[in-house]
Protein backbone atom coordinates (compact mmCIF):
# COMPACT_ATOMS: atom_id res chain seq x y z
CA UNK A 1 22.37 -30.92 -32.34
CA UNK A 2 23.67 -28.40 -29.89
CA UNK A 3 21.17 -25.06 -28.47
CA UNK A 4 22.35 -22.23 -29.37
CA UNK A 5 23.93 -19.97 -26.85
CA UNK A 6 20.87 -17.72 -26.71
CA UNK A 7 18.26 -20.71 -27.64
CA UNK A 8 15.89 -19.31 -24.56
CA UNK A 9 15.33 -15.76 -26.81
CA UNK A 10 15.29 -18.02 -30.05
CA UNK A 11 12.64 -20.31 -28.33
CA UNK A 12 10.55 -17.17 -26.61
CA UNK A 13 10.55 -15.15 -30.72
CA UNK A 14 9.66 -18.17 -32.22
CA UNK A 15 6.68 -18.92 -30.52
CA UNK A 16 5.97 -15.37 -30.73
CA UNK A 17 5.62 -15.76 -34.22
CA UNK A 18 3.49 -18.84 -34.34
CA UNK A 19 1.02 -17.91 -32.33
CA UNK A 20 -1.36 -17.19 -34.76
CA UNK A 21 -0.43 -19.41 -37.09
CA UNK A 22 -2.77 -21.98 -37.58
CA UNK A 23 -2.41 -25.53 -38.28
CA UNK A 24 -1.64 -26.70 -41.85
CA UNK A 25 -0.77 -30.11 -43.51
CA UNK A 26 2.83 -29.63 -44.55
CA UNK A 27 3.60 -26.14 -43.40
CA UNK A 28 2.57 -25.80 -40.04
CA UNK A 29 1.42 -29.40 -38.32
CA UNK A 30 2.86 -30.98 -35.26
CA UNK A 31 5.83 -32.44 -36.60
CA UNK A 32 7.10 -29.21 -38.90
CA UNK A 33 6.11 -26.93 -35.90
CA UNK A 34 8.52 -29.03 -33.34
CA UNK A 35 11.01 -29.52 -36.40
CA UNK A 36 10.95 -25.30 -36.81
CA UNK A 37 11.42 -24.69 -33.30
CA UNK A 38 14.40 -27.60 -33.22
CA UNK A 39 15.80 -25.71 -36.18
CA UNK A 40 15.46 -21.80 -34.30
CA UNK A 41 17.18 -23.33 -31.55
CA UNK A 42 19.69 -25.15 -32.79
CA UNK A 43 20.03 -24.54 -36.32
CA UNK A 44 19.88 -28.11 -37.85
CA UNK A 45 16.55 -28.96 -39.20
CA UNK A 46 15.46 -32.60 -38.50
CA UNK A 47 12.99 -32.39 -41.30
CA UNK A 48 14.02 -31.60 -44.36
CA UNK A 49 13.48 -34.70 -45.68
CA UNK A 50 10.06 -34.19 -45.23
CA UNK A 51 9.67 -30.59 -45.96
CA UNK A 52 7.82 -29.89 -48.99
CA UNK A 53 7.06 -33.48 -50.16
CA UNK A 54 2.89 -33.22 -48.65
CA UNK A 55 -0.49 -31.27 -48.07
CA UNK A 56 -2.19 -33.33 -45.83
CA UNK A 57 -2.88 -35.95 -43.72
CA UNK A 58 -2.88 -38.60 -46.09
CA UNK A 59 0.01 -37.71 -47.81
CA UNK A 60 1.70 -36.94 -44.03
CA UNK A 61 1.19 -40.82 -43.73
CA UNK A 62 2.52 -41.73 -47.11
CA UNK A 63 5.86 -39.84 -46.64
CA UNK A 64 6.03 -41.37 -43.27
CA UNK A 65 5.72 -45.04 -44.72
CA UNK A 66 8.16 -44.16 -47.51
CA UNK A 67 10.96 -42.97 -45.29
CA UNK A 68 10.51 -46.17 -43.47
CA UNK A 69 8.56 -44.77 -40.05
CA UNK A 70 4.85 -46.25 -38.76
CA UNK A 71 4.00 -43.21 -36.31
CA UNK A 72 5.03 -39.81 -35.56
CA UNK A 73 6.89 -41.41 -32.34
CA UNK A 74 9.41 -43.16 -34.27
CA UNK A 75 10.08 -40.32 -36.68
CA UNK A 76 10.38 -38.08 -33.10
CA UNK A 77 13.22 -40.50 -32.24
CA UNK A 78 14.96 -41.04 -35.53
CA UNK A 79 15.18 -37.08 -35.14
CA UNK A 80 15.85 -36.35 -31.52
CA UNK A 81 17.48 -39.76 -30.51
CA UNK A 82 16.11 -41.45 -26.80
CA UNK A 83 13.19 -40.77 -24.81
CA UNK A 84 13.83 -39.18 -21.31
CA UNK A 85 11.79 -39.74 -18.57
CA UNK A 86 8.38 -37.54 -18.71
CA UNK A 87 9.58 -36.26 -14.84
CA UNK A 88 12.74 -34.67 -16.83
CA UNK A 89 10.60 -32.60 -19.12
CA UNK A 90 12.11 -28.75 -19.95
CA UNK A 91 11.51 -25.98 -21.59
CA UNK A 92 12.27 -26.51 -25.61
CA UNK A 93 12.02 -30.17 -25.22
CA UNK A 94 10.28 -32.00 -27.87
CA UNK A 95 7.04 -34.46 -26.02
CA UNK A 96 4.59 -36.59 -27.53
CA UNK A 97 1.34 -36.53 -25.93
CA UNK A 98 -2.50 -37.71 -26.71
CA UNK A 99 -5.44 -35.48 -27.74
CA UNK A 100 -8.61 -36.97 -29.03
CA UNK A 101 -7.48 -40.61 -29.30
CA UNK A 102 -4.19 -39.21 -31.91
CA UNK A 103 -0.42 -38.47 -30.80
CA UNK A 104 0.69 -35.25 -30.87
CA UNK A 105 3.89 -33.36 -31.24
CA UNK A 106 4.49 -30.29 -29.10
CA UNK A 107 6.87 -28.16 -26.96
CA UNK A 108 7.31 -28.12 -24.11
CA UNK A 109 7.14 -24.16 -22.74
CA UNK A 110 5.61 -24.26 -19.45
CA UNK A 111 2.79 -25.84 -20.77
CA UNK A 112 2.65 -28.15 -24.01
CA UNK A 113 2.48 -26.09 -27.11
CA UNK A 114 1.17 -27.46 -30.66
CA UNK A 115 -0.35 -25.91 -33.85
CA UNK A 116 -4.12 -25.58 -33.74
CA UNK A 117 -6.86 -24.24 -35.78
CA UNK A 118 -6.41 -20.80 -35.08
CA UNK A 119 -2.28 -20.62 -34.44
CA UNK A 120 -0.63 -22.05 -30.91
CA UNK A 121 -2.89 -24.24 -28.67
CA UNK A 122 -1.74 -25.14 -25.13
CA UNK A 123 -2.33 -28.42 -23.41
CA UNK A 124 -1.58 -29.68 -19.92
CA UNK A 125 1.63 -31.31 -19.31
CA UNK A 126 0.19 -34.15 -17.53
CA UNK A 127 -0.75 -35.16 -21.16
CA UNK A 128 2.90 -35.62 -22.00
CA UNK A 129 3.48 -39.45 -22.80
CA UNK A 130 7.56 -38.89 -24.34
CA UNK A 131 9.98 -36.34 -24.26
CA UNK A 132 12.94 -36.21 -25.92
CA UNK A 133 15.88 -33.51 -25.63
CA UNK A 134 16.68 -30.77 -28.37
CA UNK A 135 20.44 -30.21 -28.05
């Protein structure tokens, strides 16, 4: 995966046009929202293998078992390859980080971004416990 030239207005439009959109099993969760931004930027979509194939959190666990993952960290780094350290963390990266006892996927844009009930949530960076590099 390599950013596009102008990934910076890619990133900046595409979480424009998420902000209101709110969280939803198989459309618009944590892993599709990091997978859409991955795709704005870079134009390779780490998820299509997932895409379409669930509608909620029990079937988000199924498809992860079937495609041979155990957590939404491993299918993070099956898609974006190693970790980096959490001190390296920048703008469009992908990061895991913890919010009521789960993992969560989010981007990094200043602060933490990830779908919530009403469309974007933000969460401190100090949350972050992985980050891996898009591009």
């Amino acid at each position: 995966m390599i950013r596009h030239t102008d990934w910076t207005v890619r990133l900046t439009d595409f979480v424009k046009s998420k902000k209101h959109t709110p969280f939803e099993w198989g459309v618009n969760d944590c892993c599709l929202f990091v997978a859409d931004m991955a795709q704005t930027i870079t134009g390779v979509d780490p998820a299509a293998t997932f895409r379409g194939k669930y509608k909620s959190e029990l079937g988000a666990m199924k498809q992860l078992k079937k495609q041979g993952f155990d957590s939404v960290e491993a299918v993070l780094t099956h898609a974006f390859g190693s970790t980096v350290s959490r001190l390296e963390v920048r703008r469009g990266d992908v990061v895991l980080f913890e919010n009521d006892g789960r993992d969560i996927a989010g981007v990094m844009f200043g602060e933490v971004l990830a779908p919530g009930e009403y469309g974007i949530e933000t969460f401190s960076p100090l949350l972050i416990k992985k980050v891996w590099r898009v591009g």
